[in-house]
PDB file of N, CA and C in Angstrom:
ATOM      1  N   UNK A   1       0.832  -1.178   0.000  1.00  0.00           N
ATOM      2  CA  UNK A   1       0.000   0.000   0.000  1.00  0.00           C
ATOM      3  C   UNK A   1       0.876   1.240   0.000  1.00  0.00           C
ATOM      4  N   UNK A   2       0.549   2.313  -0.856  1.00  0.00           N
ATOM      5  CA  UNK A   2       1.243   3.405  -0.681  1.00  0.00           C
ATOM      6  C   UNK A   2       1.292   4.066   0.811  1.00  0.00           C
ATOM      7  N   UNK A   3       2.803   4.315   0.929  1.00  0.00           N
ATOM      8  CA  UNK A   3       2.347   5.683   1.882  1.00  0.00           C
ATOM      9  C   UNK A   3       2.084   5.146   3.374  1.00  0.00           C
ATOM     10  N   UNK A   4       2.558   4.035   3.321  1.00  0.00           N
ATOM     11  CA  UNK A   4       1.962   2.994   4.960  1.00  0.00           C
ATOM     12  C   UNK A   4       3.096   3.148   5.803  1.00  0.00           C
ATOM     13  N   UNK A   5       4.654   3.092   5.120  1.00  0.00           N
ATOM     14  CA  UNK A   5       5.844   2.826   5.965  1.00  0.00           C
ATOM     15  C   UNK A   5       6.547   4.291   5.921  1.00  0.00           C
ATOM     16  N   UNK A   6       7.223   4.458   7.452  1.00  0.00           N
ATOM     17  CA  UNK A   6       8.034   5.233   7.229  1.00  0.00           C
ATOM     18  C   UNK A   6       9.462   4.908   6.551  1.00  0.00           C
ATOM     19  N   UNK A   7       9.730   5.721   5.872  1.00  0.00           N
ATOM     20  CA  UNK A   7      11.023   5.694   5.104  1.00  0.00           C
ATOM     21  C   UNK A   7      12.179   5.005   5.678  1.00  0.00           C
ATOM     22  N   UNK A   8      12.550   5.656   7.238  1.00  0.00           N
ATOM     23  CA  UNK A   8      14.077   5.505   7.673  1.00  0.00           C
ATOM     24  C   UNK A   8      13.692   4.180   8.954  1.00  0.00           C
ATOM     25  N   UNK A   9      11.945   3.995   9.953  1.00  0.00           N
ATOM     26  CA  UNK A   9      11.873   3.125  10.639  1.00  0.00           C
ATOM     27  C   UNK A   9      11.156   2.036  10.425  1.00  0.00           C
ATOM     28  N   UNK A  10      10.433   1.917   9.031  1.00  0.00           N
ATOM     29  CA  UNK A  10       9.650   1.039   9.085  1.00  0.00           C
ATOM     30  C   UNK A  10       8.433   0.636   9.820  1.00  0.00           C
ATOM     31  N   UNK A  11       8.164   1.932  10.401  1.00  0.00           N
ATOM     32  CA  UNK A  11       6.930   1.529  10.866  1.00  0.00           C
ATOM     33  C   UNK A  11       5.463   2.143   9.992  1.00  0.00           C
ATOM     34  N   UNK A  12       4.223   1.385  10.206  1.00  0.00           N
ATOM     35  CA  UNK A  12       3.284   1.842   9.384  1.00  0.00           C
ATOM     36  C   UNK A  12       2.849   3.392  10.233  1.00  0.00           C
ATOM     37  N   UNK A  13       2.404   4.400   9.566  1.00  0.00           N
ATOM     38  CA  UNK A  13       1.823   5.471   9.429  1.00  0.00           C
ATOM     39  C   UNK A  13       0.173   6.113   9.547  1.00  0.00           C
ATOM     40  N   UNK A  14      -0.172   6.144  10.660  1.00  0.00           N
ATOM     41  CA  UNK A  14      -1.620   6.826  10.444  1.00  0.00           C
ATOM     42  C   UNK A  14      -1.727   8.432  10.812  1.00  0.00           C
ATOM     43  N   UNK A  15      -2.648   8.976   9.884  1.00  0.00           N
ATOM     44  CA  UNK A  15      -3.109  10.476   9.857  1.00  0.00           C
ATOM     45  C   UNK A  15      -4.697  10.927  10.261  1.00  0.00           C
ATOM     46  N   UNK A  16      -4.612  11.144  11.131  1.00  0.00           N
ATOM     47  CA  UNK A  16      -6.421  11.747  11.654  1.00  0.00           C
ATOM     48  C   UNK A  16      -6.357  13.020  11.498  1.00  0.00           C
ATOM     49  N   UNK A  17      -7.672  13.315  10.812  1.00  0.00           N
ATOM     50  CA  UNK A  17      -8.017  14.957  10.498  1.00  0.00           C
ATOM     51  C   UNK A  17      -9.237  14.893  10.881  1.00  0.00           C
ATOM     52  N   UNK A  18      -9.485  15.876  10.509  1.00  0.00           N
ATOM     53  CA  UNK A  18     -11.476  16.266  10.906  1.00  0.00           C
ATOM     54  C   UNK A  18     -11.620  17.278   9.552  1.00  0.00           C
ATOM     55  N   UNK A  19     -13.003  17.059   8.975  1.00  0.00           N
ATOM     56  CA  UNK A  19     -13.297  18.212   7.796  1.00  0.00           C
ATOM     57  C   UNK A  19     -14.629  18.690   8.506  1.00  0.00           C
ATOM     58  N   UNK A  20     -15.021  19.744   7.278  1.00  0.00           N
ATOM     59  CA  UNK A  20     -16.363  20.325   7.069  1.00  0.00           C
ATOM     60  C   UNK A  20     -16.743  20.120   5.934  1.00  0.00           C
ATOM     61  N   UNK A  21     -17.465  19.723   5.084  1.00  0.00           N
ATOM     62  CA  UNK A  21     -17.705  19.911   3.726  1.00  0.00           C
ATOM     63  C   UNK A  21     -18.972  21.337   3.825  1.00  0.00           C
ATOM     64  N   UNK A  22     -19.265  21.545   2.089  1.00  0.00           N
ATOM     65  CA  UNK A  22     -20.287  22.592   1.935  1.00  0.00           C
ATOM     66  C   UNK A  22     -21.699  21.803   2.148  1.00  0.00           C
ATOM     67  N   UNK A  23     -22.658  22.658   2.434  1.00  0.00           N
ATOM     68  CA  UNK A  23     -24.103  21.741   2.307  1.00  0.00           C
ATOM     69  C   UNK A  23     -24.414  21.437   0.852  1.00  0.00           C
ATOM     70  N   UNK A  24     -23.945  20.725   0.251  1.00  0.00           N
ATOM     71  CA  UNK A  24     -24.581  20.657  -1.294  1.00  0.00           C
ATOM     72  C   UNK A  24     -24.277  19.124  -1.572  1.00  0.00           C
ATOM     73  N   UNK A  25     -25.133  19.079  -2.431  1.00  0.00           N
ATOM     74  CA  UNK A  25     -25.206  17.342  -3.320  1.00  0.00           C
ATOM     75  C   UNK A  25     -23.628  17.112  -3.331  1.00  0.00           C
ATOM     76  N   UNK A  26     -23.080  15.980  -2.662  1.00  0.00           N
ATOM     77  CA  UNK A  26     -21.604  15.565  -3.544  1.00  0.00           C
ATOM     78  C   UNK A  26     -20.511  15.955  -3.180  1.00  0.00           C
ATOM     79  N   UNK A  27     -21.023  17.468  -2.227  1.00  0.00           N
ATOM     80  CA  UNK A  27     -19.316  17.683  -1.554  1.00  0.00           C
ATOM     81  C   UNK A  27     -18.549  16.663  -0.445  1.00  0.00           C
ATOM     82  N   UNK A  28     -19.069  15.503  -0.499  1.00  0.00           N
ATOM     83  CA  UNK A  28     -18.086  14.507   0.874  1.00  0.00           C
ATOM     84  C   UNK A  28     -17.416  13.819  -0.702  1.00  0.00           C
ATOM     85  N   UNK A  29     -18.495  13.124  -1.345  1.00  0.00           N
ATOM     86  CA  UNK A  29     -17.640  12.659  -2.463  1.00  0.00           C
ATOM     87  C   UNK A  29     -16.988  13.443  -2.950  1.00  0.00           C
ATOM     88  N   UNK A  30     -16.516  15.066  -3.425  1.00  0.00           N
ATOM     89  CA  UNK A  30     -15.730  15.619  -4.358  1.00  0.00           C
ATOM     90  C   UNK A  30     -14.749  15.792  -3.001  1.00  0.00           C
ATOM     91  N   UNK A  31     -14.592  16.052  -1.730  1.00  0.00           N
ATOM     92  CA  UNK A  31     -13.788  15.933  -0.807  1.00  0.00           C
ATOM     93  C   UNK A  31     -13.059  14.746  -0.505  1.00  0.00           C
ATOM     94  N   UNK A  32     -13.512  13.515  -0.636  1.00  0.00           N
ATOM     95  CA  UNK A  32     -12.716  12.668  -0.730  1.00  0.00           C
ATOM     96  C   UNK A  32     -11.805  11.695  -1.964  1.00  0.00           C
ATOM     97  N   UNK A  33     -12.782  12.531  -2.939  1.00  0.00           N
ATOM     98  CA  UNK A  33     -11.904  12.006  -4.245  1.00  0.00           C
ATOM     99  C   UNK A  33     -10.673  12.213  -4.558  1.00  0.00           C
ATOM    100  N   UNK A  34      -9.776  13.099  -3.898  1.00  0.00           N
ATOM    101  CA  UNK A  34      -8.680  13.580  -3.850  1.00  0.00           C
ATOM    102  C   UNK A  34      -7.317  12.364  -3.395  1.00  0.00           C
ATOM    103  N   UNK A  35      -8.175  12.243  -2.192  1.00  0.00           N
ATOM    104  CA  UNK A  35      -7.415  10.609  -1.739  1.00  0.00           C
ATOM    105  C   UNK A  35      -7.548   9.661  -2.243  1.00  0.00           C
ATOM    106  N   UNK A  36      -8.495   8.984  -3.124  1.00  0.00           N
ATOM    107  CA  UNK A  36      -9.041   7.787  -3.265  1.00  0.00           C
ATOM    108  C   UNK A  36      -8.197   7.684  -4.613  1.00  0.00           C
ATOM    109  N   UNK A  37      -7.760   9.080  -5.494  1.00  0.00           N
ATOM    110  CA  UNK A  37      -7.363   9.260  -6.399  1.00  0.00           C
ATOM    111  C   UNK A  37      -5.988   8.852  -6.339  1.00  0.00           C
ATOM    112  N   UNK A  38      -4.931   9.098  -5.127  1.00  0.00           N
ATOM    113  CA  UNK A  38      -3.846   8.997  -4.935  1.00  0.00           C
ATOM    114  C   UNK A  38      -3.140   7.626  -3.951  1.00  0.00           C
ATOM    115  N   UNK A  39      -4.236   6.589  -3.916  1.00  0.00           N
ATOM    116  CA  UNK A  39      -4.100   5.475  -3.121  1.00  0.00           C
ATOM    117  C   UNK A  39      -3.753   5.572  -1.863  1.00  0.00           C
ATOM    118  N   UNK A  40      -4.464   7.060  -1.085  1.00  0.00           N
ATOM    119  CA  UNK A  40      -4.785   7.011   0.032  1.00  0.00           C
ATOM    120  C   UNK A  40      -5.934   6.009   0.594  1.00  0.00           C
ATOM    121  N   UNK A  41      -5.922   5.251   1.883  1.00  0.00           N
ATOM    122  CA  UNK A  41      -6.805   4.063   2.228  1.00  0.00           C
ATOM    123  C   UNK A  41      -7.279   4.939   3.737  1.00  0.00           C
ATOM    124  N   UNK A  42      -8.667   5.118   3.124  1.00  0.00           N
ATOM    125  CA  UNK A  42      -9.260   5.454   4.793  1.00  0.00           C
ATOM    126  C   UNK A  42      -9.542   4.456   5.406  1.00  0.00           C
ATOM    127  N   UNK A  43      -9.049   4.614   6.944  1.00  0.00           N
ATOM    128  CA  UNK A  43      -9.578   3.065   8.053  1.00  0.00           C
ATOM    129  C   UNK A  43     -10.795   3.828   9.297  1.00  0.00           C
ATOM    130  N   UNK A  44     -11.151   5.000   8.583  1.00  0.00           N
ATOM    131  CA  UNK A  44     -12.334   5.414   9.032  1.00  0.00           C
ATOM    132  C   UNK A  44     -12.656   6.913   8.883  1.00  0.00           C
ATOM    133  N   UNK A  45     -14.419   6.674   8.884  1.00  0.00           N
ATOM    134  CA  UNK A  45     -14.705   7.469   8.300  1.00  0.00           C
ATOM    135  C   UNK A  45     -15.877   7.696   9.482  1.00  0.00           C
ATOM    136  N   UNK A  46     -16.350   8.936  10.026  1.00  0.00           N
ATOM    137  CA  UNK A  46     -17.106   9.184  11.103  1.00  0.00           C
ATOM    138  C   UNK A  46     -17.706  10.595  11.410  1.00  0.00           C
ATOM    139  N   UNK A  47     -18.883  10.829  11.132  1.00  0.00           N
ATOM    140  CA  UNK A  47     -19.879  12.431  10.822  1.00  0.00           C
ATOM    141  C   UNK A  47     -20.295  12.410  12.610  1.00  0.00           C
ATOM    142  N   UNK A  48     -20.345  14.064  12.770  1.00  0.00           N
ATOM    143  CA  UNK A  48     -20.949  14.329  13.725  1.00  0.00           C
ATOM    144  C   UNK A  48     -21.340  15.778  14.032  1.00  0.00           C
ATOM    145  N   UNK A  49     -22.664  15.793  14.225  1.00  0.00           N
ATOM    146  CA  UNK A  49     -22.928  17.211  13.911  1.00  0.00           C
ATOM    147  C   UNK A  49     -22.328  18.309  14.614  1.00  0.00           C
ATOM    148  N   UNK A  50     -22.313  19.266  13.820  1.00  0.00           N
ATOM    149  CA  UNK A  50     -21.411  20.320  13.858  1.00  0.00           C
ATOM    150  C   UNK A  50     -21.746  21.414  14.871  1.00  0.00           C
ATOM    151  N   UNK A  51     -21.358  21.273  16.163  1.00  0.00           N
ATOM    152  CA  UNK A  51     -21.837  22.438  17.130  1.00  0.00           C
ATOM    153  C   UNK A  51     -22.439  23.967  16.482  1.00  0.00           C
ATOM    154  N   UNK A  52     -23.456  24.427  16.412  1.00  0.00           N
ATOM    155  CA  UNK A  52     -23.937  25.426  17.155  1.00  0.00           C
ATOM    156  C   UNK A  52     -24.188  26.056  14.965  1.00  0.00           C
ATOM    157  N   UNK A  53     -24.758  24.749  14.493  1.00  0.00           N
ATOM    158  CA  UNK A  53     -24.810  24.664  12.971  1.00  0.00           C
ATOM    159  C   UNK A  53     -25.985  23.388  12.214  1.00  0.00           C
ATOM    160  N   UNK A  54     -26.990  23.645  12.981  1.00  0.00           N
ATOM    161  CA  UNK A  54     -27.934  22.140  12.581  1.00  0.00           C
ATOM    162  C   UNK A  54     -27.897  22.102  11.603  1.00  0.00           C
ATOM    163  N   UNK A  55     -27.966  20.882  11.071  1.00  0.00           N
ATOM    164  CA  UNK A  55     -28.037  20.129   9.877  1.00  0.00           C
ATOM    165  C   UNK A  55     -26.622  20.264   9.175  1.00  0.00           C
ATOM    166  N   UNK A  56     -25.659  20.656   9.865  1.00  0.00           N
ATOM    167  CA  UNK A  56     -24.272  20.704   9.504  1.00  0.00           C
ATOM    168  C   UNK A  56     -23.278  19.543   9.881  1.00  0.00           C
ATOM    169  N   UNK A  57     -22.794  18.746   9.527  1.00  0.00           N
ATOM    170  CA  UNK A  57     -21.537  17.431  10.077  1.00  0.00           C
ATOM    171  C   UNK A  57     -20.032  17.993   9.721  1.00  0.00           C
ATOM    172  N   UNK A  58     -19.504  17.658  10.810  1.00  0.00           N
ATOM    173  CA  UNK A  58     -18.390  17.361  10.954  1.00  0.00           C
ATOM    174  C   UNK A  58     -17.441  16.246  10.445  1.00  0.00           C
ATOM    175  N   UNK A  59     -16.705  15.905   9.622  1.00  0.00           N
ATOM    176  CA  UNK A  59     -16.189  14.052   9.250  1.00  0.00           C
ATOM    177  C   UNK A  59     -14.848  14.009   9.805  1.00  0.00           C
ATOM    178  N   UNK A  60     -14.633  12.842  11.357  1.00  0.00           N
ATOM    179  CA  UNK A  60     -13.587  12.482  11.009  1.00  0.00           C
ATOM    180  C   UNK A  60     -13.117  11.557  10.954  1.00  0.00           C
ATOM    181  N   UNK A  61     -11.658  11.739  10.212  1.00  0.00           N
ATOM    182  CA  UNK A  61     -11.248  10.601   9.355  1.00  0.00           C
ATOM    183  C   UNK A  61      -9.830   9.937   9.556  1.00  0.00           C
ATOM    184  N   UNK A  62      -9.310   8.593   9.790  1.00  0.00           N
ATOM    185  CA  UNK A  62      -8.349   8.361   9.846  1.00  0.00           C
ATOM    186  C   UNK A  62      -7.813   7.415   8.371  1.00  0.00           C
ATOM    187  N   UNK A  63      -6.626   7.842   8.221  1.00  0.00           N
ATOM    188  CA  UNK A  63      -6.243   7.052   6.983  1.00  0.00           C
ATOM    189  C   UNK A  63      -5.044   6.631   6.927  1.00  0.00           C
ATOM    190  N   UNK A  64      -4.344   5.712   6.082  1.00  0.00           N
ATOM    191  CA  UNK A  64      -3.090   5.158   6.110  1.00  0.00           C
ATOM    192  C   UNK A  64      -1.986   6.291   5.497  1.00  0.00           C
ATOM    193  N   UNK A  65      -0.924   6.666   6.122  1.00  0.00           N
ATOM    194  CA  UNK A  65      -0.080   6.967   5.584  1.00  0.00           C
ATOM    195  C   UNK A  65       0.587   8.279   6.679  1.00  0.00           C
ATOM    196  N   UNK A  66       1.288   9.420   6.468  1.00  0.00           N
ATOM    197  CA  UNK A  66       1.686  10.297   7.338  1.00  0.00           C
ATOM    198  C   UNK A  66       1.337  11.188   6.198  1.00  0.00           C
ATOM    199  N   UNK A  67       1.354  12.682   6.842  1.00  0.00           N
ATOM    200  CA  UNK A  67       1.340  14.275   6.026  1.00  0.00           C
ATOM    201  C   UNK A  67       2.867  14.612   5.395  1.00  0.00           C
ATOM    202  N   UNK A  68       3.458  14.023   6.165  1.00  0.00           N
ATOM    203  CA  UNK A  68       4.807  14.067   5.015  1.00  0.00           C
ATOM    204  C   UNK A  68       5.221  13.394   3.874  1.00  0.00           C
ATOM    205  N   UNK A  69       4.407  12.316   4.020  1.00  0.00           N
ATOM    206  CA  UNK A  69       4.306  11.475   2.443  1.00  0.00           C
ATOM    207  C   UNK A  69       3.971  12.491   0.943  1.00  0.00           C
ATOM    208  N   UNK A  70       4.596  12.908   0.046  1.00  0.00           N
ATOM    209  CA  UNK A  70       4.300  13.158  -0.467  1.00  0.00           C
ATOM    210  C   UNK A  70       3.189  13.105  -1.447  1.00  0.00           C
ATOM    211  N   UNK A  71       2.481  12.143  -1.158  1.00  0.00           N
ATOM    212  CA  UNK A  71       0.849  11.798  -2.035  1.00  0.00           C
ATOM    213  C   UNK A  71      -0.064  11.739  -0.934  1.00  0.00           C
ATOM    214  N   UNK A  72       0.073  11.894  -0.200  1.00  0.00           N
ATOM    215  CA  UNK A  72      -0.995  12.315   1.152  1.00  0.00           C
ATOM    216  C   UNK A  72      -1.014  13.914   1.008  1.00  0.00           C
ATOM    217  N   UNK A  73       0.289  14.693   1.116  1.00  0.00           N
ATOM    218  CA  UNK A  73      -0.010  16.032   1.407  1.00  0.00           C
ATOM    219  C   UNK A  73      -0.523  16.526   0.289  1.00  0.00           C
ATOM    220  N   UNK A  74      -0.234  16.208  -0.894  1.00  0.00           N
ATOM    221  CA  UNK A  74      -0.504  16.315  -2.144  1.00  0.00           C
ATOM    222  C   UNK A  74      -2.081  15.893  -2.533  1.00  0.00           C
ATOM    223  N   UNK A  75      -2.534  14.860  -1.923  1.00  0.00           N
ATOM    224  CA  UNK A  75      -4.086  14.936  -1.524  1.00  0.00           C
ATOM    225  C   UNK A  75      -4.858  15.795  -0.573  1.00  0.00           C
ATOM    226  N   UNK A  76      -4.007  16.090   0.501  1.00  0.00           N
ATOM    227  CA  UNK A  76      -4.815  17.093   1.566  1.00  0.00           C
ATOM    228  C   UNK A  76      -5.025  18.478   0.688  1.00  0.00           C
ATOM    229  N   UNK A  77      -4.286  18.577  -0.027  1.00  0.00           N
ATOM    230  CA  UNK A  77      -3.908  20.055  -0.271  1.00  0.00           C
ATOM    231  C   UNK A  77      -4.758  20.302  -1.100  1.00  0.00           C
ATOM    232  N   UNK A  78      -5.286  19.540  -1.676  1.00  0.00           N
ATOM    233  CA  UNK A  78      -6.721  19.296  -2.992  1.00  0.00           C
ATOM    234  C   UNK A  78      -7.925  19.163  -1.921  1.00  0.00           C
ATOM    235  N   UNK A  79      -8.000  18.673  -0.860  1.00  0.00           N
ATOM    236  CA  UNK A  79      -9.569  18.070  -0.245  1.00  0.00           C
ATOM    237  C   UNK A  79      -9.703  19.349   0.223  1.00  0.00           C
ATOM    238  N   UNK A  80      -8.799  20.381   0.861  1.00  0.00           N
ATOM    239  CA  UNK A  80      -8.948  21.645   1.310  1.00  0.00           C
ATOM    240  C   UNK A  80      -9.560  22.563  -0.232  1.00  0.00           C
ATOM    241  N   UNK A  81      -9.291  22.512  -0.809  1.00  0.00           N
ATOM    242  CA  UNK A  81     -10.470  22.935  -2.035  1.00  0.00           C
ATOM    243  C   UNK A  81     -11.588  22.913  -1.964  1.00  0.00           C
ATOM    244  N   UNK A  82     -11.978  21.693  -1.223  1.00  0.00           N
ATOM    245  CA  UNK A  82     -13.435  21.452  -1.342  1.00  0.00           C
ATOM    246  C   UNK A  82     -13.560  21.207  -0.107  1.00  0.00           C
ATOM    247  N   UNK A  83     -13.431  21.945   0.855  1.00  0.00           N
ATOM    248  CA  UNK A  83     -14.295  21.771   2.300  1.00  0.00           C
ATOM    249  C   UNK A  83     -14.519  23.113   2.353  1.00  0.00           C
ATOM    250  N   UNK A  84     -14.892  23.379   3.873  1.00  0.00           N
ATOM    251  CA  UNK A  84     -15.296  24.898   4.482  1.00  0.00           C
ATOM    252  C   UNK A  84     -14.313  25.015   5.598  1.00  0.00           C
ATOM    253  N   UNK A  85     -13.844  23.338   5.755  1.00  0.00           N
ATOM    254  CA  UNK A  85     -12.558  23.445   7.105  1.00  0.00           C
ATOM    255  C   UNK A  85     -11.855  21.893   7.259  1.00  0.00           C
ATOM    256  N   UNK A  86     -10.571  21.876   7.358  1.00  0.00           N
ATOM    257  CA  UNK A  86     -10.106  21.331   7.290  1.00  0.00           C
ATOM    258  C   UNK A  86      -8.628  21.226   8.158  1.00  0.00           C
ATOM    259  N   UNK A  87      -8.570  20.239   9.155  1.00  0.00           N
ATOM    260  CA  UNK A  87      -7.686  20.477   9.993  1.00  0.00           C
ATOM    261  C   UNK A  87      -7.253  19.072  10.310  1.00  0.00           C
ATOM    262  N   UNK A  88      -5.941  19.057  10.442  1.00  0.00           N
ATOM    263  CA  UNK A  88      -5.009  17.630  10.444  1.00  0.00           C
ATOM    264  C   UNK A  88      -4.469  17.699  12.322  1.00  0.00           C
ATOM    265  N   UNK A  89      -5.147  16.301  12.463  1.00  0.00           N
ATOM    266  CA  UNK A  89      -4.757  16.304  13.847  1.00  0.00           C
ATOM    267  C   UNK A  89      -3.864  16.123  14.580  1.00  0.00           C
ATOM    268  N   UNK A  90      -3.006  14.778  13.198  1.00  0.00           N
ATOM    269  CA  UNK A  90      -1.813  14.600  13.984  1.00  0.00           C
ATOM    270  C   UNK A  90      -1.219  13.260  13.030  1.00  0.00           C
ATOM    271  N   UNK A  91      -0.018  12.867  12.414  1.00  0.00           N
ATOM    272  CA  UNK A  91       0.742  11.593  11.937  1.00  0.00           C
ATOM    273  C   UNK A  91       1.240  10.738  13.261  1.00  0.00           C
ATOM    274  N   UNK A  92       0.888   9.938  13.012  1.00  0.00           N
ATOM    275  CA  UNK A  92       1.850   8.773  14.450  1.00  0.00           C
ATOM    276  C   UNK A  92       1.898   7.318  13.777  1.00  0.00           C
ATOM    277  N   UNK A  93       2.759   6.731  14.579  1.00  0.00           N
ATOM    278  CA  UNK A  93       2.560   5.473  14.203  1.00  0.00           C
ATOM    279  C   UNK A  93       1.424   4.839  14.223  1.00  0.00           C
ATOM    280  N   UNK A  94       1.560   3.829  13.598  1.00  0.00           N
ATOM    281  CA  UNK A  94       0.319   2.935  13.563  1.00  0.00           C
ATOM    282  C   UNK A  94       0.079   1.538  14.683  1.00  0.00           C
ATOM    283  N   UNK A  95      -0.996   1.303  15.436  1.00  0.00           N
ATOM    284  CA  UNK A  95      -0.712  -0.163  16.167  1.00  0.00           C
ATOM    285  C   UNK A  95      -0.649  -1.355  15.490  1.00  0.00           C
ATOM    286  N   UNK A  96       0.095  -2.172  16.221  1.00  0.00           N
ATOM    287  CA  UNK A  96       1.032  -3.305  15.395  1.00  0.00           C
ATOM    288  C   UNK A  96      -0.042  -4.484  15.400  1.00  0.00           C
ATOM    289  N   UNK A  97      -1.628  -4.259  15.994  1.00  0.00           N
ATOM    290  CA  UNK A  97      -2.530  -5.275  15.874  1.00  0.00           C
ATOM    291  C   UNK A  97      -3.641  -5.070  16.966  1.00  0.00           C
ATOM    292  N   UNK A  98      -4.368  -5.480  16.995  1.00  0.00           N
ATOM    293  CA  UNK A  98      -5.173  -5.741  17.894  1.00  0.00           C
ATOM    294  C   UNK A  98      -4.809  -5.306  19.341  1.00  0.00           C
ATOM    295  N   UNK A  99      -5.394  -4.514  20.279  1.00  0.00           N
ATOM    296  CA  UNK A  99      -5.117  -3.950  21.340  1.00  0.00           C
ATOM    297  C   UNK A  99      -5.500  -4.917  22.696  1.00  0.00           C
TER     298      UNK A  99
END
Protein backbone atom coordinates (compact mmCIF):
# COMPACT_ATOMS: atom_id res chain seq x y z
CA UNK A 1 0.00 0.00 0.00
CA UNK A 2 1.24 3.41 -0.68
CA UNK A 3 2.35 5.68 1.88
CA UNK A 4 1.96 2.99 4.96
CA UNK A 5 5.84 2.83 5.96
CA UNK A 6 8.03 5.23 7.23
CA UNK A 7 11.02 5.69 5.10
CA UNK A 8 14.08 5.51 7.67
CA UNK A 9 11.87 3.12 10.64
CA UNK A 10 9.65 1.04 9.08
CA UNK A 11 6.93 1.53 10.87
CA UNK A 12 3.28 1.84 9.38
CA UNK A 13 1.82 5.47 9.43
CA UNK A 14 -1.62 6.83 10.44
CA UNK A 15 -3.11 10.48 9.86
CA UNK A 16 -6.42 11.75 11.65
CA UNK A 17 -8.02 14.96 10.50
CA UNK A 18 -11.48 16.27 10.91
CA UNK A 19 -13.30 18.21 7.80
CA UNK A 20 -16.36 20.32 7.07
CA UNK A 21 -17.71 19.91 3.73
CA UNK A 22 -20.29 22.59 1.94
CA UNK A 23 -24.10 21.74 2.31
CA UNK A 24 -24.58 20.66 -1.29
CA UNK A 25 -25.21 17.34 -3.32
CA UNK A 26 -21.60 15.56 -3.54
CA UNK A 27 -19.32 17.68 -1.55
CA UNK A 28 -18.09 14.51 0.87
CA UNK A 29 -17.64 12.66 -2.46
CA UNK A 30 -15.73 15.62 -4.36
CA UNK A 31 -13.79 15.93 -0.81
CA UNK A 32 -12.72 12.67 -0.73
CA UNK A 33 -11.90 12.01 -4.24
CA UNK A 34 -8.68 13.58 -3.85
CA UNK A 35 -7.42 10.61 -1.74
CA UNK A 36 -9.04 7.79 -3.26
CA UNK A 37 -7.36 9.26 -6.40
CA UNK A 38 -3.85 9.00 -4.94
CA UNK A 39 -4.10 5.48 -3.12
CA UNK A 40 -4.79 7.01 0.03
CA UNK A 41 -6.80 4.06 2.23
CA UNK A 42 -9.26 5.45 4.79
CA UNK A 43 -9.58 3.07 8.05
CA UNK A 44 -12.33 5.41 9.03
CA UNK A 45 -14.71 7.47 8.30
CA UNK A 46 -17.11 9.18 11.10
CA UNK A 47 -19.88 12.43 10.82
CA UNK A 48 -20.95 14.33 13.73
CA UNK A 49 -22.93 17.21 13.91
CA UNK A 50 -21.41 20.32 13.86
CA UNK A 51 -21.84 22.44 17.13
CA UNK A 52 -23.94 25.43 17.16
CA UNK A 53 -24.81 24.66 12.97
CA UNK A 54 -27.93 22.14 12.58
CA UNK A 55 -28.04 20.13 9.88
CA UNK A 56 -24.27 20.70 9.50
CA UNK A 57 -21.54 17.43 10.08
CA UNK A 58 -18.39 17.36 10.95
CA UNK A 59 -16.19 14.05 9.25
CA UNK A 60 -13.59 12.48 11.01
CA UNK A 61 -11.25 10.60 9.35
CA UNK A 62 -8.35 8.36 9.85
CA UNK A 63 -6.24 7.05 6.98
CA UNK A 64 -3.09 5.16 6.11
CA UNK A 65 -0.08 6.97 5.58
CA UNK A 66 1.69 10.30 7.34
CA UNK A 67 1.34 14.27 6.03
CA UNK A 68 4.81 14.07 5.02
CA UNK A 69 4.31 11.48 2.44
CA UNK A 70 4.30 13.16 -0.47
CA UNK A 71 0.85 11.80 -2.04
CA UNK A 72 -0.99 12.31 1.15
CA UNK A 73 -0.01 16.03 1.41
CA UNK A 74 -0.50 16.32 -2.14
CA UNK A 75 -4.09 14.94 -1.52
CA UNK A 76 -4.81 17.09 1.57
CA UNK A 77 -3.91 20.06 -0.27
CA UNK A 78 -6.72 19.30 -2.99
CA UNK A 79 -9.57 18.07 -0.24
CA UNK A 80 -8.95 21.64 1.31
CA UNK A 81 -10.47 22.93 -2.03
CA UNK A 82 -13.43 21.45 -1.34
CA UNK A 83 -14.30 21.77 2.30
CA UNK A 84 -15.30 24.90 4.48
CA UNK A 85 -12.56 23.44 7.11
CA UNK A 86 -10.11 21.33 7.29
CA UNK A 87 -7.69 20.48 9.99
CA UNK A 88 -5.01 17.63 10.44
CA UNK A 89 -4.76 16.30 13.85
CA UNK A 90 -1.81 14.60 13.98
CA UNK A 91 0.74 11.59 11.94
CA UNK A 92 1.85 8.77 14.45
CA UNK A 93 2.56 5.47 14.20
CA UNK A 94 0.32 2.93 13.56
CA UNK A 95 -0.71 -0.16 16.17
CA UNK A 96 1.03 -3.31 15.39
CA UNK A 97 -2.53 -5.27 15.87
CA UNK A 98 -5.17 -5.74 17.89
CA UNK A 99 -5.12 -3.95 21.34
Amino acid sequence: MIGTRDAGLGLANKTSLVMAGDDRPGSLFRSLQPLADRGVNLTKLESRPRRGAPFEYVFYIDLDGSVEDEHVAAALDEVKVHTSMLKVLGSYPASKGPV
